[in-house]
C-alpha atoms as a PDB file:
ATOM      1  CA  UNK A   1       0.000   0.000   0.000  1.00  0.00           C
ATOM      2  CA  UNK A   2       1.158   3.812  -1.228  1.00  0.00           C
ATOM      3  CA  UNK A   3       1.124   6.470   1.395  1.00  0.00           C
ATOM      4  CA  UNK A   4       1.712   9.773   1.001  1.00  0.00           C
ATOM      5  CA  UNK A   5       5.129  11.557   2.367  1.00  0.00           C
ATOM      6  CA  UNK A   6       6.418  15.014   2.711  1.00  0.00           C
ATOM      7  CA  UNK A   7       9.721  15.891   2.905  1.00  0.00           C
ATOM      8  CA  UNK A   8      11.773  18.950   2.145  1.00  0.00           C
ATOM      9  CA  UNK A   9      15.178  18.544  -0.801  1.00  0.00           C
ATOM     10  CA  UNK A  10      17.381  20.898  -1.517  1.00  0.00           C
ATOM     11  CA  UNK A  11      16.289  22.581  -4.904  1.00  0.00           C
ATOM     12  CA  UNK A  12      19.275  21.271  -7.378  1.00  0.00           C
ATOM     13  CA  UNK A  13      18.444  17.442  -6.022  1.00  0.00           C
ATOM     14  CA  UNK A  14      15.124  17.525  -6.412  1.00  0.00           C
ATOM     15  CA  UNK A  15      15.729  19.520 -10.085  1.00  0.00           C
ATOM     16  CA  UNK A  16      18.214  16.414 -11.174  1.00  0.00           C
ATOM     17  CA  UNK A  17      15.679  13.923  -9.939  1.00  0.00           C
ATOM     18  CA  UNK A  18      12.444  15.550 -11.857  1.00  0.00           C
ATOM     19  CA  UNK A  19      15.291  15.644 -14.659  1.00  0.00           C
ATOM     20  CA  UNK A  20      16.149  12.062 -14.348  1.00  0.00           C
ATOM     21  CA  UNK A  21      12.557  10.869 -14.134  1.00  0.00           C
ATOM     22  CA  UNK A  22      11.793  12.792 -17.572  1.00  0.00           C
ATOM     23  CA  UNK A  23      14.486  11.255 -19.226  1.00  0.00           C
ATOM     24  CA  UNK A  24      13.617   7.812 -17.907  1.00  0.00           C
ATOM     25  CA  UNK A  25      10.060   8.304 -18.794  1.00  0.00           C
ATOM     26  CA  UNK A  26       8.536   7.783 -15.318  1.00  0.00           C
ATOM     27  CA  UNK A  27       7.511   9.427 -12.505  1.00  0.00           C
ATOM     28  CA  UNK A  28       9.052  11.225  -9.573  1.00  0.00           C
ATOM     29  CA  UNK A  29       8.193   9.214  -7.300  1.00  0.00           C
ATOM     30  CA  UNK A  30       8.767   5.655  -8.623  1.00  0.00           C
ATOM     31  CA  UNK A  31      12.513   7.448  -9.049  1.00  0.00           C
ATOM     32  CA  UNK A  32      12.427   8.190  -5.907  1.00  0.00           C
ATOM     33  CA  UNK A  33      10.933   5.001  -4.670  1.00  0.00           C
ATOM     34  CA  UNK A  34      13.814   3.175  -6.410  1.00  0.00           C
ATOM     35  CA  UNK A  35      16.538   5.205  -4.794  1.00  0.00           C
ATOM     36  CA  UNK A  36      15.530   4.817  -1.101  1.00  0.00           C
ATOM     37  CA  UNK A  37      15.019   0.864  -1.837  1.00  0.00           C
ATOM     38  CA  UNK A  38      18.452   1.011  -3.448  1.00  0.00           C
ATOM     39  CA  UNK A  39      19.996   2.682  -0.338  1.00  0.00           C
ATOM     40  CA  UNK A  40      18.393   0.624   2.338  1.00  0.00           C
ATOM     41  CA  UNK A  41      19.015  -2.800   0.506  1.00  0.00           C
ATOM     42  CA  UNK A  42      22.926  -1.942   1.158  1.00  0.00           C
ATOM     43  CA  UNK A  43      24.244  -3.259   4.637  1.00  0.00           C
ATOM     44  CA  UNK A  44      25.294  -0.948   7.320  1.00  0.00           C
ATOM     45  CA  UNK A  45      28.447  -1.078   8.874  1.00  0.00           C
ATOM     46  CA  UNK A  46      28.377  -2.208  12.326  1.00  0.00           C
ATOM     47  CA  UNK A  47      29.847   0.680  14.251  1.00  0.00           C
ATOM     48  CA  UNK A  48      32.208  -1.338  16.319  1.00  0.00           C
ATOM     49  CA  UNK A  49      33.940  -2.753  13.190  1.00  0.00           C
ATOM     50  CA  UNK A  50      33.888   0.348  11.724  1.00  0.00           C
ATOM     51  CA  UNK A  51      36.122   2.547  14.828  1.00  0.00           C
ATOM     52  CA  UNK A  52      38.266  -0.708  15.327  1.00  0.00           C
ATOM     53  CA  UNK A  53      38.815  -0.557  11.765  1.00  0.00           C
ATOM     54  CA  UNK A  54      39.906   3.153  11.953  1.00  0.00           C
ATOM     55  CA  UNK A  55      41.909   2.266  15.211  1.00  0.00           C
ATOM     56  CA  UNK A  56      44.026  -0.545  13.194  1.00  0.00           C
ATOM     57  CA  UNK A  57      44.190   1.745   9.947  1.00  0.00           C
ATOM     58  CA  UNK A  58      43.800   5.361  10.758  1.00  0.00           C
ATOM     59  CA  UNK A  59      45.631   6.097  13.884  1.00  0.00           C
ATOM     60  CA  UNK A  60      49.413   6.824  14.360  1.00  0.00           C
ATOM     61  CA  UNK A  61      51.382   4.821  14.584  1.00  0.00           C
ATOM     62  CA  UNK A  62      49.716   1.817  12.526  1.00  0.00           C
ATOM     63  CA  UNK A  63      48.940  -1.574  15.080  1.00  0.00           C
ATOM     64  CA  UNK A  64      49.662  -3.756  11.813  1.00  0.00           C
ATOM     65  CA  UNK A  65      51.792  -6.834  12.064  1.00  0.00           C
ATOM     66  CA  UNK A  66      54.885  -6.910   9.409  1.00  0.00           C
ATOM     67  CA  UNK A  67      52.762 -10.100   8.357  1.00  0.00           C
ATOM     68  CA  UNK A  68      49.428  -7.766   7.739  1.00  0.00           C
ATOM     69  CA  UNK A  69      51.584  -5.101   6.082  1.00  0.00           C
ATOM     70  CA  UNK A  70      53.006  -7.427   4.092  1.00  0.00           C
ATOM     71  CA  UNK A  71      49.785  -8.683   2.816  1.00  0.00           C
ATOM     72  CA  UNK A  72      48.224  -5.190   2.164  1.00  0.00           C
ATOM     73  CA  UNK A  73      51.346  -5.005  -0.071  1.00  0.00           C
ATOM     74  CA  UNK A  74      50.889  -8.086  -1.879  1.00  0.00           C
ATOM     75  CA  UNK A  75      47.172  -7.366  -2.206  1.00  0.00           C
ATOM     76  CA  UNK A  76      45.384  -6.817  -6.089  1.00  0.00           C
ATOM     77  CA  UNK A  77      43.816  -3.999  -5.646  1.00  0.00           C
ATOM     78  CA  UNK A  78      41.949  -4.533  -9.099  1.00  0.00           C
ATOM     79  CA  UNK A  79      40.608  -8.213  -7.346  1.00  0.00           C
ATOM     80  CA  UNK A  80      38.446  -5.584  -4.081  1.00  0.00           C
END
């Protein structure tokens, strides 16, 4: 069931979005409708991964092993 929302958008979002919906042939809101299912499909990171990732990675000096360095190093990054 369809219910009706109101929101506010800045002006040159909702001007690209009327834009893209034109050029798709459809309307507003079925564009619209397919971006917020697009964006809440996608996982969230779990916060606690996410600051002990930026603890390992981001803070000075680096906590990586010489054996995790040396596989950052031998990583493909055309393969992530």
């Amino acid at each position: 069931m369809k219910r009706k929302v109101g929101t506010l958008l800045e002006e040159d979002v909702l001007r690209k979005a009327k834009r893209r919906a034109v050029d798709e042939g459809r309307p507003l809101s079925g564009l619209i409708q397919d971006a917020l299912e697009s964006y809440l499909s996608t996982r969230t990171v779990d916060p606690a991964k996410r600051d002990a990732a930026y603890q390992l990675y981001c803070e000075y000096p680096m906590k990586l092993t010489s054996a995790q360095f040396k596989a950052v190093l031998e990583e493909d990054a055309w393969d992530l």
